[in-house]
C-alpha atoms as a PDB file:
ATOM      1  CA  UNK A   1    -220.333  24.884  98.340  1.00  0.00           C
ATOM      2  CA  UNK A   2    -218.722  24.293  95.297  1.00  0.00           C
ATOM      3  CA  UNK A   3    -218.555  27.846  94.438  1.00  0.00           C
ATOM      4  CA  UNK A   4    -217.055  28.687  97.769  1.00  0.00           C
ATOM      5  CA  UNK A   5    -213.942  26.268  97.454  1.00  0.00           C
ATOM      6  CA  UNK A   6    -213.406  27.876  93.669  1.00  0.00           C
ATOM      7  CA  UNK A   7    -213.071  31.274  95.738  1.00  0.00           C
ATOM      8  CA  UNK A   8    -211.152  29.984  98.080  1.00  0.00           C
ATOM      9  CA  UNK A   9    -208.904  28.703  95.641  1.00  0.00           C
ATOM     10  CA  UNK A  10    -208.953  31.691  93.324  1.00  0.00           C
ATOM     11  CA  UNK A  11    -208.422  33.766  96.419  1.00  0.00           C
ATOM     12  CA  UNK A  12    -205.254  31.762  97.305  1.00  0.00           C
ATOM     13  CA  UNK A  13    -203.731  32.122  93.715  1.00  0.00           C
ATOM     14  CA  UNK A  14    -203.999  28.146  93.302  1.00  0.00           C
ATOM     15  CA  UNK A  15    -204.960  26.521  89.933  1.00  0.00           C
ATOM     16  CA  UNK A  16    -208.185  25.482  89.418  1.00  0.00           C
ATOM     17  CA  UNK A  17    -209.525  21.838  89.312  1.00  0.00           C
ATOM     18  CA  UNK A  18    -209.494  21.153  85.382  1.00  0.00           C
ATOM     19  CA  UNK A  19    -213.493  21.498  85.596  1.00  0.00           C
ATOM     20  CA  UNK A  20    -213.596  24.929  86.351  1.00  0.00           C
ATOM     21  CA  UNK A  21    -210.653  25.376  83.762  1.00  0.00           C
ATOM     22  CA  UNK A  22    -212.246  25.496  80.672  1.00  0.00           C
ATOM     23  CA  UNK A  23    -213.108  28.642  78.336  1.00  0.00           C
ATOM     24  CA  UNK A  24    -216.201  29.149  79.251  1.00  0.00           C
ATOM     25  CA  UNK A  25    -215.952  28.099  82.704  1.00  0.00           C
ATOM     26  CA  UNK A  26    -213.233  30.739  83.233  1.00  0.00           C
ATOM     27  CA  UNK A  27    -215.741  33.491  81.928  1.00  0.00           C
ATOM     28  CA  UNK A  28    -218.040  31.801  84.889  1.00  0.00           C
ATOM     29  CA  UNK A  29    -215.391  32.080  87.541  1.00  0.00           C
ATOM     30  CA  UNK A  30    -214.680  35.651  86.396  1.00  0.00           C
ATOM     31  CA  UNK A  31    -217.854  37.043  86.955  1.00  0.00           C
ATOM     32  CA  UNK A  32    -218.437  35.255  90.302  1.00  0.00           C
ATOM     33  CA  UNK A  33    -214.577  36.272  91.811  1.00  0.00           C
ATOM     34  CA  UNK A  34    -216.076  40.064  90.508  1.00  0.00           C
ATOM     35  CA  UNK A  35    -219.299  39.343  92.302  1.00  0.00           C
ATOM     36  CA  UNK A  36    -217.836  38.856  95.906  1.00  0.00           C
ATOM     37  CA  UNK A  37    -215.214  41.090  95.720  1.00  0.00           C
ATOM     38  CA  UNK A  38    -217.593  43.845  95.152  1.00  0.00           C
ATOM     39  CA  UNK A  39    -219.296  42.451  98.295  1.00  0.00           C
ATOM     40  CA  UNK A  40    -216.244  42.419 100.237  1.00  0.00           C
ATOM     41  CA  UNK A  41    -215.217  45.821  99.377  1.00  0.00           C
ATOM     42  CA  UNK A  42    -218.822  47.049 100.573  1.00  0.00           C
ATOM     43  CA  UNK A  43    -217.944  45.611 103.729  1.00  0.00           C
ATOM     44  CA  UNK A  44    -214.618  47.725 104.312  1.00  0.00           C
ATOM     45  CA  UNK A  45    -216.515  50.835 102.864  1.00  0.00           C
ATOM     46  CA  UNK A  46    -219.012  50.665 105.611  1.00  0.00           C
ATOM     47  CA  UNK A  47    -216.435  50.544 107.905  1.00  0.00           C
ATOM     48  CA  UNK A  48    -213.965  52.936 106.466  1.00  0.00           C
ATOM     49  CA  UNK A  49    -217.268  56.079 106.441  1.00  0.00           C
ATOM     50  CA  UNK A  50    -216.429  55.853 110.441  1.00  0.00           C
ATOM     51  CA  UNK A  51    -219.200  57.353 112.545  1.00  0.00           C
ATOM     52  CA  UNK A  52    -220.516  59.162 109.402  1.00  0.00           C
ATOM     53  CA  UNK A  53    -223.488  56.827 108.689  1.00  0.00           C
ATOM     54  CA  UNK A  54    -223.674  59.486 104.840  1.00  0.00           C
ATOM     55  CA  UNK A  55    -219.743  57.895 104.340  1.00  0.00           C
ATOM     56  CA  UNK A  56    -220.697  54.652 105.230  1.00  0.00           C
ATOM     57  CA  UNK A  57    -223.631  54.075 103.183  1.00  0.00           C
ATOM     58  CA  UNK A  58    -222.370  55.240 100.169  1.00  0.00           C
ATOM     59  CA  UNK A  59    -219.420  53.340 100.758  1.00  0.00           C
ATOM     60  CA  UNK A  60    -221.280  50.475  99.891  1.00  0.00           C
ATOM     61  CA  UNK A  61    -221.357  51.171  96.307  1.00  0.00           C
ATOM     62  CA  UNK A  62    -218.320  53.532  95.417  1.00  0.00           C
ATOM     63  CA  UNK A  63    -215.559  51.210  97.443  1.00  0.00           C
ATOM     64  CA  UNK A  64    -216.902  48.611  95.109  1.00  0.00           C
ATOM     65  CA  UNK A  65    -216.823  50.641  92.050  1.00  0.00           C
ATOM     66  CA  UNK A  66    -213.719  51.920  92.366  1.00  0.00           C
ATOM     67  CA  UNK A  67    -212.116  48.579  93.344  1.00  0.00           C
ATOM     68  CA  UNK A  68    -213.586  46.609  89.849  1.00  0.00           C
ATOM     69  CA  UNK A  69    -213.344  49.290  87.475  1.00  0.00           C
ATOM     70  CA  UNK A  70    -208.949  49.848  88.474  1.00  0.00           C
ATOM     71  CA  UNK A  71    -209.257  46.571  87.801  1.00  0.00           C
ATOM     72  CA  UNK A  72    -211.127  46.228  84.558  1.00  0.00           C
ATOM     73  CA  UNK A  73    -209.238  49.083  83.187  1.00  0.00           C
ATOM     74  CA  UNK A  74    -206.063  47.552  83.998  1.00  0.00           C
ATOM     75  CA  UNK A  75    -206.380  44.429  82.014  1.00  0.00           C
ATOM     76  CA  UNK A  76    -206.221  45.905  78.063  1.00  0.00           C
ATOM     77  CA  UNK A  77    -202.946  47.840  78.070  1.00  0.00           C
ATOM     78  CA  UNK A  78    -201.432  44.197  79.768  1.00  0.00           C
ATOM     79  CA  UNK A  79    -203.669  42.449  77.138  1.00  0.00           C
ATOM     80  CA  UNK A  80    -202.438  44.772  74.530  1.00  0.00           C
ATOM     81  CA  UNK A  81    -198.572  44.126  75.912  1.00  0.00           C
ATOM     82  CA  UNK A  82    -199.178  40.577  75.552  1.00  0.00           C
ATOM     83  CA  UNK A  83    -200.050  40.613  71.749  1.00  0.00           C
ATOM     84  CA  UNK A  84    -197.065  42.899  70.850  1.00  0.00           C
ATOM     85  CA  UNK A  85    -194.415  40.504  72.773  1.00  0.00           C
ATOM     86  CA  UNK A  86    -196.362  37.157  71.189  1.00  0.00           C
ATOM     87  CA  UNK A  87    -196.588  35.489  75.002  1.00  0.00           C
ATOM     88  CA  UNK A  88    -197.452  32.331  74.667  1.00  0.00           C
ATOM     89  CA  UNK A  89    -199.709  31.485  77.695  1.00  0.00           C
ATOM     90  CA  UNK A  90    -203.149  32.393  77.256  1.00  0.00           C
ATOM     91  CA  UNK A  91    -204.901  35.747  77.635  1.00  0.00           C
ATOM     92  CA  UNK A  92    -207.842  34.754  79.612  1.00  0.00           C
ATOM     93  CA  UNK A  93    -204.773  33.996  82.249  1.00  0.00           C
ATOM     94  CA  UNK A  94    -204.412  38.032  82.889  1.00  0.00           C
ATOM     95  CA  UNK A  95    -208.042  38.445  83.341  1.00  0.00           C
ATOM     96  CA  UNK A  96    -208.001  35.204  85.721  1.00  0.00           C
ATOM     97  CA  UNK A  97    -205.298  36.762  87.336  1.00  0.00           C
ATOM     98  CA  UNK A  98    -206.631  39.952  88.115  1.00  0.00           C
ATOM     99  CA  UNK A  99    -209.799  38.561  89.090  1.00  0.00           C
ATOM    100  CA  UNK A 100    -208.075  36.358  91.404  1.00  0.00           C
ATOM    101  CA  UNK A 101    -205.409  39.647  93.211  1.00  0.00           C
ATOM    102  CA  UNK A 102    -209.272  41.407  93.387  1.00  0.00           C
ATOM    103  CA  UNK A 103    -210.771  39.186  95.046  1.00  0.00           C
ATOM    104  CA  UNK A 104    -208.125  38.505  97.749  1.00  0.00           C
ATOM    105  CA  UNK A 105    -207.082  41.932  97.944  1.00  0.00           C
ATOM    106  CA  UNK A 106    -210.740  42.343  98.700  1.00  0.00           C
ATOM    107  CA  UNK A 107    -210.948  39.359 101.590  1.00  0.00           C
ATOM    108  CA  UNK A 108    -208.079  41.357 103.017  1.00  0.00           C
ATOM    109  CA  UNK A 109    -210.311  44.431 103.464  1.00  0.00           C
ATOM    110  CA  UNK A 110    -213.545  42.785 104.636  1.00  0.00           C
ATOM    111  CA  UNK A 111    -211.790  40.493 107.412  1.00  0.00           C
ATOM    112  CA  UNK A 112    -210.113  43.753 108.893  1.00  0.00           C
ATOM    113  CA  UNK A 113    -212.798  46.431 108.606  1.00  0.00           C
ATOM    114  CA  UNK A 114    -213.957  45.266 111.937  1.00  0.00           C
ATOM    115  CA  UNK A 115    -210.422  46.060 113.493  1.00  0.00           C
ATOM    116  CA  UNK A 116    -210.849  49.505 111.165  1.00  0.00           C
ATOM    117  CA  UNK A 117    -214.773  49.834 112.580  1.00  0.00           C
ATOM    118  CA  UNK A 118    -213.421  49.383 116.152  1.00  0.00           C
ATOM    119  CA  UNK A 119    -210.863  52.038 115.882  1.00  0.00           C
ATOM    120  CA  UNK A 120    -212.592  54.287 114.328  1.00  0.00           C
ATOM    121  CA  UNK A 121    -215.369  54.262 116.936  1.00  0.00           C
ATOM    122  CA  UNK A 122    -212.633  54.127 119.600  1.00  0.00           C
ATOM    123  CA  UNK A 123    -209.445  56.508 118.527  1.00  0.00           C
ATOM    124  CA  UNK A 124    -209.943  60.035 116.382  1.00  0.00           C
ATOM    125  CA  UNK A 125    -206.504  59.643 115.145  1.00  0.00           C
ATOM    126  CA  UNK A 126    -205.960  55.453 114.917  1.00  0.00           C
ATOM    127  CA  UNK A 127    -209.066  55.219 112.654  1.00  0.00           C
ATOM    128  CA  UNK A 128    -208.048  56.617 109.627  1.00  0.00           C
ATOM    129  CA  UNK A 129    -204.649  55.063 109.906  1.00  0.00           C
ATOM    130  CA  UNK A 130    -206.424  51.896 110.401  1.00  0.00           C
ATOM    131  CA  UNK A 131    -208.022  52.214 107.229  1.00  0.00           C
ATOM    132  CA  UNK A 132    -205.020  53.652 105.283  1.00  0.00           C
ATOM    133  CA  UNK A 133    -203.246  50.853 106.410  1.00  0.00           C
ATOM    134  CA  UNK A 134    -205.919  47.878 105.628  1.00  0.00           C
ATOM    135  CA  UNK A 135    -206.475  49.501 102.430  1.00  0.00           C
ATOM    136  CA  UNK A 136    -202.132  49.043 101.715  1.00  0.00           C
ATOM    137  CA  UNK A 137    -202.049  45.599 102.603  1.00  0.00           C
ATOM    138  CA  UNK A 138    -204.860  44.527 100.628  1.00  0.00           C
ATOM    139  CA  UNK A 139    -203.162  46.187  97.411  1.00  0.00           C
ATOM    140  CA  UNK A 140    -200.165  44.558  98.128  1.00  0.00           C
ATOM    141  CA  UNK A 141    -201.803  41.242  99.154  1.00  0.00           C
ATOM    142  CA  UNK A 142    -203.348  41.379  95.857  1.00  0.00           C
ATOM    143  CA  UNK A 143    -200.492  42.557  93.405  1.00  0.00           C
ATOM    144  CA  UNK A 144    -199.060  39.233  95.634  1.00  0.00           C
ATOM    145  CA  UNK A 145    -202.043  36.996  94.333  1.00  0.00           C
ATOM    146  CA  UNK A 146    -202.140  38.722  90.977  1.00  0.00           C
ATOM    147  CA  UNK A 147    -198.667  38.251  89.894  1.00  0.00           C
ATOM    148  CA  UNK A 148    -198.376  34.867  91.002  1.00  0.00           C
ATOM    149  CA  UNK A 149    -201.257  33.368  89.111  1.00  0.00           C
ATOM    150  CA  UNK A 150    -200.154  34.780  85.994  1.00  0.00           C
ATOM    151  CA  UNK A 151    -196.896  33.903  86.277  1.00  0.00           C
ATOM    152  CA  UNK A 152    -197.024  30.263  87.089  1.00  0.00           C
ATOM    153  CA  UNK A 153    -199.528  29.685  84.446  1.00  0.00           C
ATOM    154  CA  UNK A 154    -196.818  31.233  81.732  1.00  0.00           C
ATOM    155  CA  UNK A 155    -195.206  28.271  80.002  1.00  0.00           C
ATOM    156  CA  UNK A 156    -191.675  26.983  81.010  1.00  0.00           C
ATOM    157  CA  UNK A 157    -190.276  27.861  77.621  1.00  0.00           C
ATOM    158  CA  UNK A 158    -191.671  31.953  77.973  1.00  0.00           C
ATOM    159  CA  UNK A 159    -188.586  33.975  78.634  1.00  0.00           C
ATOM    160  CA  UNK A 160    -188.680  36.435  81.213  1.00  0.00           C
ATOM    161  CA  UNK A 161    -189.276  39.623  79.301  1.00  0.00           C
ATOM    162  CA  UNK A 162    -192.824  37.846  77.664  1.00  0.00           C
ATOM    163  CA  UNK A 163    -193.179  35.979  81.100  1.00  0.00           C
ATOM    164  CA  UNK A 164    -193.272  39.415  83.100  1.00  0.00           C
ATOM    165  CA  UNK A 165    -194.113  42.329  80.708  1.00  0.00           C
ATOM    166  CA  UNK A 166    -198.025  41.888  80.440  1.00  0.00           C
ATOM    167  CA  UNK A 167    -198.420  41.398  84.558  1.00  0.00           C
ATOM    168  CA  UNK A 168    -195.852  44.666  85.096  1.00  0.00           C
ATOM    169  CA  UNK A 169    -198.390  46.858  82.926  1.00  0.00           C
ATOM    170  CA  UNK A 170    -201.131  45.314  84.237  1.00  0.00           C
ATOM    171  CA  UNK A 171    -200.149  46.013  88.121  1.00  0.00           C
ATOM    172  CA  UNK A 172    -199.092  49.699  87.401  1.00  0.00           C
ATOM    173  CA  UNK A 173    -202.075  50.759  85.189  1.00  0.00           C
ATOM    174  CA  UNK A 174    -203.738  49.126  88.142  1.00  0.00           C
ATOM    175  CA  UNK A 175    -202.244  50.862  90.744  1.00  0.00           C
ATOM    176  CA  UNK A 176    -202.239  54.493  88.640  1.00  0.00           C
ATOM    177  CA  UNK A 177    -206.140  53.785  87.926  1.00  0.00           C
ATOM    178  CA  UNK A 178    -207.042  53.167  91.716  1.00  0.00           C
ATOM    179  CA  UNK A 179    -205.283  55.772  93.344  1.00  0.00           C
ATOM    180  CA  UNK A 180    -207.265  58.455  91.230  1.00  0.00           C
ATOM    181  CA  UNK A 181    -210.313  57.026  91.288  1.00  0.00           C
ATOM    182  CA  UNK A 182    -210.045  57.395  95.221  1.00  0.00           C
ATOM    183  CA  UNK A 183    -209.088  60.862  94.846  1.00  0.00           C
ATOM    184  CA  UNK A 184    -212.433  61.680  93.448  1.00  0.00           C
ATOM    185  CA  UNK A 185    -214.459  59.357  95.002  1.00  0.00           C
ATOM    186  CA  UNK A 186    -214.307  60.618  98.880  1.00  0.00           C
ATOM    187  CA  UNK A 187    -213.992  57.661 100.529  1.00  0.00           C
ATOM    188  CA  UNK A 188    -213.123  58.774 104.082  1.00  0.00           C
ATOM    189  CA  UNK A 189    -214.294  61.932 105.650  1.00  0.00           C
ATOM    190  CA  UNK A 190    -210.372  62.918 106.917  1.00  0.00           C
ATOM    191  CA  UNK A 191    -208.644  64.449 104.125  1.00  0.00           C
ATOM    192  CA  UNK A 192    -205.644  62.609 103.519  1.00  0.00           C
ATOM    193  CA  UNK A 193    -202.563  62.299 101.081  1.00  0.00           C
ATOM    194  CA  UNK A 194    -204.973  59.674  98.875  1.00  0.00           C
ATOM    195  CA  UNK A 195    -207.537  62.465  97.827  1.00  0.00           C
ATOM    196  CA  UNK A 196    -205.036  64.579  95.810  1.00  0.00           C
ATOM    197  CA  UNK A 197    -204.229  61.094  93.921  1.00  0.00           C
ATOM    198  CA  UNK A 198    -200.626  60.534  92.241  1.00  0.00           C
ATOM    199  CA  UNK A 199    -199.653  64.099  93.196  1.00  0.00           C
ATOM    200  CA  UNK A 200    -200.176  63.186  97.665  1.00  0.00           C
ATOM    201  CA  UNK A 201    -198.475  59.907  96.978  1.00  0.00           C
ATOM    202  CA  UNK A 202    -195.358  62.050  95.050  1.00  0.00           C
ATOM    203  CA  UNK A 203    -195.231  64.619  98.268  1.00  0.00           C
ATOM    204  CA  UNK A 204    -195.984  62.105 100.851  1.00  0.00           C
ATOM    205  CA  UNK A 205    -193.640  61.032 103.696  1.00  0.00           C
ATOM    206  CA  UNK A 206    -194.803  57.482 103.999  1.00  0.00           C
ATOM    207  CA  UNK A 207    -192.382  56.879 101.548  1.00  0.00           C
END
């Protein structure tokens, strides 16, 4: 139970009780936010494979993959960004931080794949734009999440360049990361502006 209400809290981008605070705790909370989110995202895989059971079932791995390793990549050029600036806050606060815009980016998916399951099983052309459009707000839900609990755990005296460097390079090496790693990893059976990576998002019109 315990663990659930540090989720919950993680997922919400709200501080953690000063027990859970602590070095090593943080290295705990880490590896348990990584833990469900990789669960969550198996959940919108299955669901985003539509009513190709091949998709869907290896879904349940490369979703999660993807989703955790744009995430682990992300965090050395912030950490890196962080050292040359001399922030003051601590480091351990980026990986927190990303570990807390995963996992809520990832609740996002899982508590609409059955909305994107139903469509898909329901509407040739509102399936895929079901998922598309999940898979958008739970990015942006967890940049949201991300950002936020790195910045308000940045001391008051940080000015804004050290405050909001590290978190900017963290969120577009992020973003960058995850968009080709979908572009290789076939995700949906539809071929879409996603699977030709930065280059469909440059000639796209959903801009």
């Amino acid at each position: 139970m315990n663990h659930l209400k540090i989720l919950l809290k993680m997922a919400g981008g709200h501080a953690l009780d000063a027990e859970d605070d602590g070095p090593a705790r943080r290295t705990q909370v880490v590896i348990l936010a990584a833990v469900a989110a990789a669960l969550l995202c198996a959940v919108f895989g299955f669901a985003a494979g539509g009513t190709h059971l091949s998709y869907s079932v290896s879904n349940l791995y490369k979703l999660p993959m993807v989703v955790l390793l744009a995430s682990v990549g992300s965090v050395p050029a912030a950490l890196v960004a962080w050292n040359l600036l001399g922030c003051k806050q601590r480091p351990t606060d980026l990986v927190l931080g990303m570990a807390a815009g995963t996992l809520s980016g990832a609740l996002v998916l899982a508590v609409l794949s059955p909305l994107v399951s139903l469509y898909y099983h329901t509407s040739s052309f509102m399936g895929p734009t079901m998922a598309l459009l999940t898979a958008a707000i739970g990015i942006k839900v967890g940049m949201m999440v991300m950002v936020r609990t790195v910045v308000s755990r940045a001391p008051a005296d940080d000015n804004f360049v050290r405050r909001w460097t590290p978190v900017g390079v963290m969120m577009v090496v992020h973003l960058l990361t995850i968009l080709q790693l979908i572009s290789v990893s076939s995700i949906m059976v539809e071929d879409t502006w996603l699977d030709r990576g930065i280059e469909g998002v440059a000639q796209s019109d959903s801009w």
